[in-house]
Structure formats: C-alpha cells, structure tokens
Protein backbone atom coordinates (compact mmCIF):
# COMPACT_ATOMS: atom_id res chain seq x y z
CA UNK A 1 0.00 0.00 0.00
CA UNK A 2 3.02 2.33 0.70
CA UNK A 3 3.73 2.07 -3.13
CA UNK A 4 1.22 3.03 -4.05
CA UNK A 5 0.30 5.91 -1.91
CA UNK A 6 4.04 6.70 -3.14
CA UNK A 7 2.90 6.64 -6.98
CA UNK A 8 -0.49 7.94 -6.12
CA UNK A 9 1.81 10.93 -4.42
CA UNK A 10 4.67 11.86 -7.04
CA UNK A 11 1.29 11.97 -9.71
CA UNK A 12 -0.71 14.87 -7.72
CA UNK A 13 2.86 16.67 -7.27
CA UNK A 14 3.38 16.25 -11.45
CA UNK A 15 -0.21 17.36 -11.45
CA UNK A 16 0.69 20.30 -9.21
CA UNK A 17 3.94 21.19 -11.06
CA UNK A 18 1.61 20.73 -14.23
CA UNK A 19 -0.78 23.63 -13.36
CA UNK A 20 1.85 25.91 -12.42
CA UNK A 21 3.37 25.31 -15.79
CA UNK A 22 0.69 25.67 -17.36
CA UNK A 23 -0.32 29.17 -15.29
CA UNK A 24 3.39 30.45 -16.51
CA UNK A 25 3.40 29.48 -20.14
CA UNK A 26 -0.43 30.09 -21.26
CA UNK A 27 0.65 33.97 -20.72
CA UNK A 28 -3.01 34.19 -19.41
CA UNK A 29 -2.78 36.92 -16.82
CA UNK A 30 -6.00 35.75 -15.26
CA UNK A 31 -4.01 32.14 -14.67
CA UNK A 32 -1.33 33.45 -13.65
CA UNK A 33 -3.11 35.53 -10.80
CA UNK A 34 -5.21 33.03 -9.92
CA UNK A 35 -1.71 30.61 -9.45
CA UNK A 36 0.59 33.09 -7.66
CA UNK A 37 -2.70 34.54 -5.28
CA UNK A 38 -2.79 30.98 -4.24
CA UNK A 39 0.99 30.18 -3.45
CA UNK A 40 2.04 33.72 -2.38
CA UNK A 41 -1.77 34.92 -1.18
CA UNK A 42 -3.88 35.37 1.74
CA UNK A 43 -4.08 31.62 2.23
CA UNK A 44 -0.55 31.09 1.06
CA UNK A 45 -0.05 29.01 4.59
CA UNK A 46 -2.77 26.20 3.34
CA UNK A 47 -1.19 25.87 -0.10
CA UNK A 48 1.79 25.03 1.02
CA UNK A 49 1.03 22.88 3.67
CA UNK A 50 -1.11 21.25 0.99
CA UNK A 51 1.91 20.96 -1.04
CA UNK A 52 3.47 19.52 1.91
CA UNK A 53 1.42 17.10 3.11
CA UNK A 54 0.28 15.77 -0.42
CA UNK A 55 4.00 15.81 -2.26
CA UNK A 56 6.72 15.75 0.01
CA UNK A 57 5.18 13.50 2.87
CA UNK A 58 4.46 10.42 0.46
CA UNK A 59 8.18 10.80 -0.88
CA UNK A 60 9.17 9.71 2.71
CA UNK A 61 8.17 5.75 1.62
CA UNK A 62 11.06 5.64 -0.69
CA UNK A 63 12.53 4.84 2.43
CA UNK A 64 12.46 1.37 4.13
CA UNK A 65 11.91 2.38 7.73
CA UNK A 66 8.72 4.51 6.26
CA UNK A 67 7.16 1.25 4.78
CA UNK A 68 7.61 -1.19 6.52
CA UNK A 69 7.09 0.47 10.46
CA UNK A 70 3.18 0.55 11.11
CA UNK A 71 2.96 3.30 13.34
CA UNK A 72 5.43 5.48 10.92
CA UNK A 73 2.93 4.48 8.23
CA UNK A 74 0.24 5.39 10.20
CA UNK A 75 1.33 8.56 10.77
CA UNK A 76 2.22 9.61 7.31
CA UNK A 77 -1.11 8.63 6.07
CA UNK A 78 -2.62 11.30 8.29
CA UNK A 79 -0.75 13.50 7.27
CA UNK A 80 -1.37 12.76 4.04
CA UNK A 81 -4.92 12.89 4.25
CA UNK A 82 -4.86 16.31 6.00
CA UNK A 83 -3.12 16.93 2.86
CA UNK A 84 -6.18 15.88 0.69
CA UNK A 85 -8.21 18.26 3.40
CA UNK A 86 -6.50 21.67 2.58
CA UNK A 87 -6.34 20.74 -1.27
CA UNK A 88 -10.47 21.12 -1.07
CA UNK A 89 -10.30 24.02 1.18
CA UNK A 90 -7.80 25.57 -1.05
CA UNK A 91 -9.68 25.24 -3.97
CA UNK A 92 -13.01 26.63 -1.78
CA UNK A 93 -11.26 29.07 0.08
CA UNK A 94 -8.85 31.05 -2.54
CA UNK A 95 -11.73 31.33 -5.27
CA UNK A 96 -14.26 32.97 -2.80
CA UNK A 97 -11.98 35.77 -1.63
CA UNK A 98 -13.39 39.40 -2.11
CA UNK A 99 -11.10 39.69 -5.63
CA UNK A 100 -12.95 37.07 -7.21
CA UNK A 101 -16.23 37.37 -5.25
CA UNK A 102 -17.22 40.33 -6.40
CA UNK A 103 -17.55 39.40 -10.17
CA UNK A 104 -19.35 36.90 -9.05
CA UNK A 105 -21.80 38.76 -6.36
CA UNK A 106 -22.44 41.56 -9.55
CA UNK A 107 -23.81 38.67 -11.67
CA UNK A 108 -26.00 37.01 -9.10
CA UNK A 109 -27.39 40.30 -8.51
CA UNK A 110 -28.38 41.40 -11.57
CA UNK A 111 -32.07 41.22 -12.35
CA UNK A 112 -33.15 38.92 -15.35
C-alpha cells in the first residue's frame, strides 16, 4: 500500500507542477493571478502545507523504515490525508476571496 500511496503521491505533485506550468506558459494573466494569489496569497499558509502534506510526505516511503514500520505508516497517512483536506479548502477558500467574489456577487445580482 506504501507504493502506491508513493505513486499515487509523485502523480498529484506532477499534477501540481503541471498547473503551475501551465499558469506560466499560457501567458493568461487571469491564470497566472489566480496561481501566484494561491501560493504567495492570503491563504498562502494552506497551499503550502497542501503541497506539503500531499508531495513531500508520500516521498518519505522511498525509504524502508517509512514502509515497513506501522505506526510510521500510520502517521504519514494522516498526514497525508490532511493533505487531501487543505487541497479542497484551497480550492473553496482562494476562489471565494473578495477579488474574485465580487464578479461573481455583480452577476447574481443582476435582475433577469
């Protein structure tokens, strides 16, 4: 199971270095935004502890001791699912602050 939470684990950080590539070479300035207000933000602290907890704590089971000690293990996958927490509360959280609410308020108010 380690394995695979280890390959499960280097695909969301490709996936994660995939969007930020994509956010720098699109030249979209809306993308970009969107990308550097979530790493460098308000809620800059969650991202990265998202990053944390869903890239670099799975890349602890390339070693032995990691796989093969329950309580280690056990630990880890905590972690890792706190991870998968503050990747939905990232996603919630950075696309209903006040910059991008408010396009969003002015359309939902509009009559018709």
């Amino acid at each position: 199971m380690c394995k695979v939470i280890l390959a499960t684990g280097s695909i969301v950080g490709f996936a994660y270095a995939t969007e930020f590539f994509i956010a720098w070479y699109s030249g979209n300035p809306y993308e970009r935004f969107a990308f550097m207000n979530r790493a460098f933000g308000p809620y800059c602290w969650a991202y990265w502890t998202m990053i944390t907890c869903n890239v670099v704590v799975p890349q602890l089971f390339w070693f032995s001791k990691f796989r093969t000690t329950p309580a280690l293990m056990f630990i880890l996958a905590i972690f890792i699912n706190i991870g998968m927490w503050f990747e939905r509360f990232v996603i919630i959280a950075s696309s209903l602050q006040p910059r991008f609410s408010a396009c969003f308020v002015g359309y939902s108010l509009r009559p018709g």
